[in-house]
Protein backbone atom coordinates (compact mmCIF):
# COMPACT_ATOMS: atom_id res chain seq x y z
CA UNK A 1 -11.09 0.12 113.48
CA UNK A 2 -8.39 2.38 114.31
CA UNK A 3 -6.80 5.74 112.69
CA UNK A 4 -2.83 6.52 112.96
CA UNK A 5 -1.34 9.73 112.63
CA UNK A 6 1.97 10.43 113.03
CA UNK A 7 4.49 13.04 111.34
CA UNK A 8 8.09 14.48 111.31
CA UNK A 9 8.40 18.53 110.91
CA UNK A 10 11.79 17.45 109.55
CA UNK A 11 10.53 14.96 107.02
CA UNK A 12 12.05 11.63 108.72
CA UNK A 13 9.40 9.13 107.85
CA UNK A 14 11.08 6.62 110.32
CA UNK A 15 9.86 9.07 113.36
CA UNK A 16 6.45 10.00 111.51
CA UNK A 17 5.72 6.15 111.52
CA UNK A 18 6.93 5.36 114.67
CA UNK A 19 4.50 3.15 117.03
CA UNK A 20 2.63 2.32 113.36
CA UNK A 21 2.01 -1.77 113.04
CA UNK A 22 0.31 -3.91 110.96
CA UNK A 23 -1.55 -0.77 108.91
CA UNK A 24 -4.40 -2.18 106.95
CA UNK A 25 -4.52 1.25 104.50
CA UNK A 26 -1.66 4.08 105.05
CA UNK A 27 -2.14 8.10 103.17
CA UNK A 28 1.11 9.36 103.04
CA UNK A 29 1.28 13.32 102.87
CA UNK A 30 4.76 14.84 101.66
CA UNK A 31 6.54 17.74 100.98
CA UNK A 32 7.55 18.11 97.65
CA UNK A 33 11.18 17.53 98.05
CA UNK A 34 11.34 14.10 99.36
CA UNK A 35 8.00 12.63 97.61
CA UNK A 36 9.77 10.58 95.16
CA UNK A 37 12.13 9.20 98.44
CA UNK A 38 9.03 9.03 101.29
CA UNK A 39 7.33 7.06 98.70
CA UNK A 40 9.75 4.48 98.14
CA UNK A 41 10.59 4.24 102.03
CA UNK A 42 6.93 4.03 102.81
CA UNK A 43 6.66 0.88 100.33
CA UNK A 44 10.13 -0.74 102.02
CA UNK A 45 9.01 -0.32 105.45
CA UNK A 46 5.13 -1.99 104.33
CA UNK A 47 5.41 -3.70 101.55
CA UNK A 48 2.46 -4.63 100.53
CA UNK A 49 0.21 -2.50 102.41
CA UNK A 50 -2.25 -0.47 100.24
CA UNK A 51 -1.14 2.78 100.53
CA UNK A 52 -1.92 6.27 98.40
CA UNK A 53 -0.42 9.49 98.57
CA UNK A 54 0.53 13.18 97.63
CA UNK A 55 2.27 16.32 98.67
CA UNK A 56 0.48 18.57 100.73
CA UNK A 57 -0.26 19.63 104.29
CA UNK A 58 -1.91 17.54 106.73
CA UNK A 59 -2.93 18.18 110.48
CA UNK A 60 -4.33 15.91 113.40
CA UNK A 61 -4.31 18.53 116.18
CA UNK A 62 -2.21 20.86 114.41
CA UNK A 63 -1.34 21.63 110.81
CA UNK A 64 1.95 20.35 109.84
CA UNK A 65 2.99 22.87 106.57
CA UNK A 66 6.48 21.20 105.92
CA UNK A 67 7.94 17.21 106.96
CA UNK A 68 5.90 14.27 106.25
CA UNK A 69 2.80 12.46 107.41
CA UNK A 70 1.03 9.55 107.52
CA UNK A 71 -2.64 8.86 108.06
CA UNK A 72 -3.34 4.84 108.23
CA UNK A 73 -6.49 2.37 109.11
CA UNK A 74 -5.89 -0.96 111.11
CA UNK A 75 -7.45 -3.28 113.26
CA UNK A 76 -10.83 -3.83 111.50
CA UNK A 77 -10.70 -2.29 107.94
CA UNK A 78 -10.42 -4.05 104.60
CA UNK A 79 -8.73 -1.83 101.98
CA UNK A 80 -7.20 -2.09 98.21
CA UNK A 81 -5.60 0.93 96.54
CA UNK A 82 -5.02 1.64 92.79
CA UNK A 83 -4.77 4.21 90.28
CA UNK A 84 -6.75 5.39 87.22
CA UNK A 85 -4.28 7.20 84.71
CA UNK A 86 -4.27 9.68 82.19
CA UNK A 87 -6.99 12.21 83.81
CA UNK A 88 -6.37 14.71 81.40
CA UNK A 89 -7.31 12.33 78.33
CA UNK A 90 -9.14 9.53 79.32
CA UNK A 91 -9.24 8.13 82.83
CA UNK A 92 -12.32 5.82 81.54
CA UNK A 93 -9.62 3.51 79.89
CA UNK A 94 -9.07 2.24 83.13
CA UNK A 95 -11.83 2.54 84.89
CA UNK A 96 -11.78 -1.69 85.23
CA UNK A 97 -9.53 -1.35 87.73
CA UNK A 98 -11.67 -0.04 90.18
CA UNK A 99 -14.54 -1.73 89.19
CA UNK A 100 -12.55 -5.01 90.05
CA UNK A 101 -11.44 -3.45 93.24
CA UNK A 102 -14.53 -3.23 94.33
CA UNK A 103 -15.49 -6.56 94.31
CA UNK A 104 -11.87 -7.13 95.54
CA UNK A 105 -13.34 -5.43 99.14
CA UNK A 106 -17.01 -6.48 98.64
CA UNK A 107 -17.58 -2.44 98.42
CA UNK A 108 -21.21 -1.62 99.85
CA UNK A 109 -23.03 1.85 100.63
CA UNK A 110 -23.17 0.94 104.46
CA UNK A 111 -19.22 0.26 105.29
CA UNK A 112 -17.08 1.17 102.58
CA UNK A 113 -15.73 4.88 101.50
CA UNK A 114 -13.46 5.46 98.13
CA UNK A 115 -10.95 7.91 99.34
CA UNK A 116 -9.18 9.47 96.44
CA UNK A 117 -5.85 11.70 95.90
CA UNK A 118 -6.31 13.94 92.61
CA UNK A 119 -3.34 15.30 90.36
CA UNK A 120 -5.50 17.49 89.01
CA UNK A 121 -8.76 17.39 85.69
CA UNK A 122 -11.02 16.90 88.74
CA UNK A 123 -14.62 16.97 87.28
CA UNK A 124 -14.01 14.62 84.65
CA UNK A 125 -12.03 12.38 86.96
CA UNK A 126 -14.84 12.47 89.24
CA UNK A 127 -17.74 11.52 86.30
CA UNK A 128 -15.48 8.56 85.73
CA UNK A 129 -15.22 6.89 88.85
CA UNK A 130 -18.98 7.77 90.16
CA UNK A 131 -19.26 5.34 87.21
CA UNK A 132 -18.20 2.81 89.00
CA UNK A 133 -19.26 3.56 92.20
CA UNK A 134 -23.04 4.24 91.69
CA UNK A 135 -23.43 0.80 91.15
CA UNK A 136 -23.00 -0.10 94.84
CA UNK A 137 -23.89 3.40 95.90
CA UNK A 138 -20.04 3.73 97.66
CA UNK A 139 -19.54 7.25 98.96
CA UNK A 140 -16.24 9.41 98.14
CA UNK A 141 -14.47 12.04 99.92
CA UNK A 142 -11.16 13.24 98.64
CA UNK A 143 -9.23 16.09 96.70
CA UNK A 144 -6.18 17.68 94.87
CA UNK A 145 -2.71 17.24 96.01
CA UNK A 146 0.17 19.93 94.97
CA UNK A 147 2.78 19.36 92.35
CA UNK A 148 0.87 17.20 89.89
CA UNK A 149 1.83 13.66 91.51
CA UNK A 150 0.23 11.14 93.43
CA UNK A 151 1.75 7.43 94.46
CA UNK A 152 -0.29 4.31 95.00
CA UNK A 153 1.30 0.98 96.19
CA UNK A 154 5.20 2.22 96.01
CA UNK A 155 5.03 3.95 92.69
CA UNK A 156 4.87 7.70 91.73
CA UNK A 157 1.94 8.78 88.89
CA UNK A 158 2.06 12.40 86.90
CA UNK A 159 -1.66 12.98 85.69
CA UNK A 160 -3.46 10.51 87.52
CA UNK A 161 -6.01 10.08 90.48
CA UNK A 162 -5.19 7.66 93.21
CA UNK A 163 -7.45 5.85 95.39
CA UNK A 164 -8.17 3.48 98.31
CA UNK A 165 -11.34 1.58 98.61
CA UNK A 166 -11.83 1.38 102.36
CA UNK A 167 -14.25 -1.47 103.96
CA UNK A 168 -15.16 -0.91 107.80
CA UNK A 169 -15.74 -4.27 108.97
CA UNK A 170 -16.73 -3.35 112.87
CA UNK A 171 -19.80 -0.45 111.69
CA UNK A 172 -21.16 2.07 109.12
CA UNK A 173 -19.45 4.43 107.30
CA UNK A 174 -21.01 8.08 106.29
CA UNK A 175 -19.66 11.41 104.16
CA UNK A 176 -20.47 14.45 104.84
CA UNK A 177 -20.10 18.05 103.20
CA UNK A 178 -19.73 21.61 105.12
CA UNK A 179 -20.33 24.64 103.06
CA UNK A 180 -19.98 27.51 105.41
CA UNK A 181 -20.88 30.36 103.06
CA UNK A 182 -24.46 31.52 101.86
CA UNK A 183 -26.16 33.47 98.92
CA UNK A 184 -25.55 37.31 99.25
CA UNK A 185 -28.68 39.24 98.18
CA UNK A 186 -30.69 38.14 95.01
CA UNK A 187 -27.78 38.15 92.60
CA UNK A 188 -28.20 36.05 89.92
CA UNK A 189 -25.51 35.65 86.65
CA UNK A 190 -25.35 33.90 83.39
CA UNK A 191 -21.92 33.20 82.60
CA UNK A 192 -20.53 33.44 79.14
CA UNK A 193 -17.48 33.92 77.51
CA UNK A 194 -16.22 31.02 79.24
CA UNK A 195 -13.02 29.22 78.32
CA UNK A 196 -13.19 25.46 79.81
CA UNK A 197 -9.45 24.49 79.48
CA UNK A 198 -8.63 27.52 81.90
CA UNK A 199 -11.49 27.65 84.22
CA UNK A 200 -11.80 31.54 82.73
CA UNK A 201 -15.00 33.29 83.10
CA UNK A 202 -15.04 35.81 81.01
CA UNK A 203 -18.60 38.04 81.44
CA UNK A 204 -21.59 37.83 83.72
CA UNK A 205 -24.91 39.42 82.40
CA UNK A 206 -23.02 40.31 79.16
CA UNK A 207 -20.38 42.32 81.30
CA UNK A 208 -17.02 41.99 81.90
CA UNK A 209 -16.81 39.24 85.13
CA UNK A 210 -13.81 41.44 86.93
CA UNK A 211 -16.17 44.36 86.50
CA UNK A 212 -18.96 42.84 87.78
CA UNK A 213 -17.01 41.73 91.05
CA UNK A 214 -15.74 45.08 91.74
CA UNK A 215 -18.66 46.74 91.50
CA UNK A 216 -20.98 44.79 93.94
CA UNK A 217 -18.03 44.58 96.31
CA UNK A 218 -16.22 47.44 96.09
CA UNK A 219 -12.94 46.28 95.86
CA UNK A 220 -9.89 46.74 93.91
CA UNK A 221 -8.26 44.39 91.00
CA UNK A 222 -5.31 43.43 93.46
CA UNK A 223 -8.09 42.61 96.27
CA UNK A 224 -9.83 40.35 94.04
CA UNK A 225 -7.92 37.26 94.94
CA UNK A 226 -8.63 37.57 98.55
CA UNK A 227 -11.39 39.00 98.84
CA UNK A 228 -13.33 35.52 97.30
CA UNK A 229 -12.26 34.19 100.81
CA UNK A 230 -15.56 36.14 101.92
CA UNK A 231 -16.98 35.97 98.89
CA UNK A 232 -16.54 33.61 96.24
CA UNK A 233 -19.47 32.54 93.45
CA UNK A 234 -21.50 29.92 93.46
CA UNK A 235 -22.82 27.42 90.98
CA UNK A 236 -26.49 25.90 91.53
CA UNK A 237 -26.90 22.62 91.41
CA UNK A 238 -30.57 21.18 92.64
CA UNK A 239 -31.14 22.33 96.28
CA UNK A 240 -26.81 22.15 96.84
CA UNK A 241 -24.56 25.02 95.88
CA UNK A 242 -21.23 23.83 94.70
CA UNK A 243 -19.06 27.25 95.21
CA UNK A 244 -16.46 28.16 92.62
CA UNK A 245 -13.01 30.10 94.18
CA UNK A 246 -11.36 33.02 91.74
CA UNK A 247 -7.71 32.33 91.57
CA UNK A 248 -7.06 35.35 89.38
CA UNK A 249 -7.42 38.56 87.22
CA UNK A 250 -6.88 37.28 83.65
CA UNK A 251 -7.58 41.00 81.75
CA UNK A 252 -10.92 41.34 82.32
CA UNK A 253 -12.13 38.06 82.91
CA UNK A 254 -11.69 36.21 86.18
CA UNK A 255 -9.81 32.59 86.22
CA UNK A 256 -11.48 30.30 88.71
CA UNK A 257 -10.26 26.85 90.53
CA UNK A 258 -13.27 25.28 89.17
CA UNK A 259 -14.92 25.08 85.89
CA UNK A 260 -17.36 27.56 84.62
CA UNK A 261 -19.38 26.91 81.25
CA UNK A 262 -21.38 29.22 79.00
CA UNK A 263 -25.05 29.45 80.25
CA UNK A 264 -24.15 28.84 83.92
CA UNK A 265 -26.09 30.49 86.24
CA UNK A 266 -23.98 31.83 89.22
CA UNK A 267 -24.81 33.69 92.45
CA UNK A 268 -22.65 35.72 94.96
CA UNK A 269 -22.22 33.77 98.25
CA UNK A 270 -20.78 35.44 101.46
CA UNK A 271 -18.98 34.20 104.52
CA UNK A 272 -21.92 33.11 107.60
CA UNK A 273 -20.84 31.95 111.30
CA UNK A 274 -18.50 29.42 110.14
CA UNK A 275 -17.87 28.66 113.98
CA UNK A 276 -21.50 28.20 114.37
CA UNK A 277 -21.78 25.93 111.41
CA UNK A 278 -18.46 24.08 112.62
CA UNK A 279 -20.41 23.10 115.69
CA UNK A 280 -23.64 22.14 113.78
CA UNK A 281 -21.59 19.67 111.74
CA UNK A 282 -20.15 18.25 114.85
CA UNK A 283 -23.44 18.02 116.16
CA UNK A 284 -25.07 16.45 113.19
CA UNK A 285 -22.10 13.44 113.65
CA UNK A 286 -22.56 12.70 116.71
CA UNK A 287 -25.72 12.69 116.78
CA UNK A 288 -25.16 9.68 113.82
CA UNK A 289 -22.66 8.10 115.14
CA UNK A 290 -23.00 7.28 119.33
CA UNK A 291 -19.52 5.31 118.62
CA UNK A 292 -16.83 6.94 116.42
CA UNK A 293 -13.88 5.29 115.60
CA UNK A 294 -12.10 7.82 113.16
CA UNK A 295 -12.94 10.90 111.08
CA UNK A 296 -10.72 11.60 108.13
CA UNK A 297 -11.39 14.92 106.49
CA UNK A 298 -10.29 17.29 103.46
CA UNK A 299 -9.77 20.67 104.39
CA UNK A 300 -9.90 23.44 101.39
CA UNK A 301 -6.56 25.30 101.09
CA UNK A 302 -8.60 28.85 101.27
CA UNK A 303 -10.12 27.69 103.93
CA UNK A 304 -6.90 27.00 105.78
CA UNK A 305 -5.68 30.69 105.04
CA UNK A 306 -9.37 32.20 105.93
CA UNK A 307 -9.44 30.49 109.34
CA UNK A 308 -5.78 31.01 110.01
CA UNK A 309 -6.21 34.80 109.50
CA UNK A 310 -8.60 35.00 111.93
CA UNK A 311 -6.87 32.75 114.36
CA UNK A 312 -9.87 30.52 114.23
CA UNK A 313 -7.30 27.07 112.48
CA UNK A 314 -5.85 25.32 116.17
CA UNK A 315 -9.27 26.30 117.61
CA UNK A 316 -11.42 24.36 114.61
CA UNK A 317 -9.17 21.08 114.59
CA UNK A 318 -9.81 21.23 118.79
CA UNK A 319 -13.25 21.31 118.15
CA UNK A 320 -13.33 18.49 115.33
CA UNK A 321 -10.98 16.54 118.15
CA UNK A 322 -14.08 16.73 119.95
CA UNK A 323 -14.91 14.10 117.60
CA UNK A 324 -12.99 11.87 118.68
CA UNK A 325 -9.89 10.65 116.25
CA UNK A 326 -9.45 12.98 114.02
CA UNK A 327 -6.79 13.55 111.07
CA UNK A 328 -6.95 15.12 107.44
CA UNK A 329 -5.07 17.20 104.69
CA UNK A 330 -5.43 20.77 102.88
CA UNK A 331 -6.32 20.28 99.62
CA UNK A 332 -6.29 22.27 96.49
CA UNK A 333 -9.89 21.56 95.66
CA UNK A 334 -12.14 19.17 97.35
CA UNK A 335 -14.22 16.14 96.20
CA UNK A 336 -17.69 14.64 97.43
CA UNK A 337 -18.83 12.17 95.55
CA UNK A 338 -19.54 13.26 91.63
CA UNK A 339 -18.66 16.76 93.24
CA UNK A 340 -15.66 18.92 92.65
CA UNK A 341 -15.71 21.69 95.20
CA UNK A 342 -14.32 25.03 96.37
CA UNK A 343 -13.54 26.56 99.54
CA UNK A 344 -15.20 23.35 101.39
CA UNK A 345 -14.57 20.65 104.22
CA UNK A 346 -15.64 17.33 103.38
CA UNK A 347 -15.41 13.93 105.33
CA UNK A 348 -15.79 10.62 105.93
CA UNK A 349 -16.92 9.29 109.84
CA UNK A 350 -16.64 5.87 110.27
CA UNK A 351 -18.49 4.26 113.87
């Protein structure tokens, strides 16, 4: 198989597709402007082709903020896209869809990858279609597009999740996770006070979370919001830590990206060597893969910012080019799997 990018800084989708035939699966990536009319173009100009899509930032060698881009599959994939609606209520009413999809592209653990484009109500949306996809043991890599809208096959969704089901037919395909932070000293929390709806946590040991924060890290209110750049919490789950981002002061609470529940227990990660653990990854893929044909990642928003203040971004995407094809977006939170992360890079390789 073979991975297209292409893109227009001035949002022409005619020159971002340009040298594009016969796509097999196309991820179109928008500004949030000329969504509604990118996604209606895309559609005319492949009709028929499964396609999925949201507004956000994408980046092959370079991050494109602004314009349009596409990502698409051909010569040697087999691919269906859909959509599973209401995420906010109950996605599991139409969770059929993808089961029949699956069979559609004769979905197994060696060659096929769901790839998924989230509106937002990630952890439940992610419980729902692990549902389906433990059955055949079919990885997922994916994550949250801006504006609350997503398209799949020509059509634009509000509070929805859309996907592609992605079959390699010439090798394997594999995810992969990279979590470039680590536990700082032996802190250890149980949350409480916890408000689910609004990813709030409100205390840690019985005292007030924004308190807590400060006082280990020395920092003031209005630094809070950067600072979990460096150091955001993190949620244990098994031998994995799934980190959770602050996005705010709310009084003295914090408000996270992800959700925190009552009886949690949290820990305080810091920042390692993330160009150290950059080249592990890389060295962990190839060292799977001898052949690569195309590595499609997610890139976490905070991420983005973190490497771009230390003028680490166009270095990163040169090494992942290393790779070989290369091509992804920044997301507003990041999936693997059953796994709704923070401040995280995850991918799919495919030989």
């Amino acid at each position: 198989m073979r991975q297209f990018f292409g893109t227009s800084h001035h949002g022409n989708l005619k020159e971002a597709v340009q040298g594009l035939g016969h796509p097999q699966f196309i991820m179109l990536f928008s500004n949030d402007g000329q969504f509604d009319a990118h996604v209606k173009e895309l559609e005319e100009l492949y009709p028929g082709v499964p396609s999925i899509g949201c507004i956000g930032m994408s980046y092959d060698i370079r991050v494109v903020e602004r314009g349009v881009s596409v990502i698409a599959f051909l010569d040697g994939v087999r691919a269906v896209a859909n959509v599973l609606e209401e995420v906010s209520v109950m996605p599991v009413r139409y969770i059929r869809r993808m089961e029949e999809d699956i069979k559609k592209v004769e979905g197994a653990q060696r060659d096929t990858v769901c790839i998924d484009l989230c509106s937002g109500n990630d952890a439940c949306v992610l419980t729902t279609i692990h549902s389906a996809l433990k059955n055949r043991n079919i990885s997922l890599v994916g994550g949250t597009g801006d504006g609350g809208r997503v398209s799949a096959n020509g059509r634009i969704y509000e509070d929805a999740v859309a996907y592609g089901l992605v079959k390699n037919q010439g090798g394997k395909v594999k995810t992969y996770k990279e979590n470039i932070y680590h536990q700082m000293g032996d802190y250890r929390f149980i949350a409480s006070g916890t408000d689910k709806a609004k990813y709030i946590l409100g205390s840690l040991n019985g005292q007030p979370a924004k308190q807590v924060y400060q006082n280990i890290l020395h920092v003031s209110e209005q630094q809070i919001s950067t600072q979990t750049f460096k150091n955001p919490f993190g949620k244990l789950n098994g031998d994995d830590i799934c980190i959770i981002s602050i996005k705010e002061v709310n009084g003295n609470s914090l408000a996270c990206f992800r959700q925190v529940n009552d009886s949690d227990v949290l820990i305080l990660l810091e920042l390692g060597d993330y160009r150290a653990i950059v080249k592990e990854t890389i060295g962990t893929i190839k060292k799977d893969f001898p052949k690569i044909s195309a590595v499609f990642s997610v890139n976490c928003l905070f991420r983005y910012k973190l490497f771009s203040e230390h003028h680490y971004m166009e270095e990163y995407l040169k090494d992942m080019r290393a790779l070989g094809s290369h091509a992804g977006f920044v997301g507003y939170g990041e999936h693997y799997n059953n796994r709704f992360v923070n401040q995280s890079m995850t991918c799919v390789v495919f030989e």
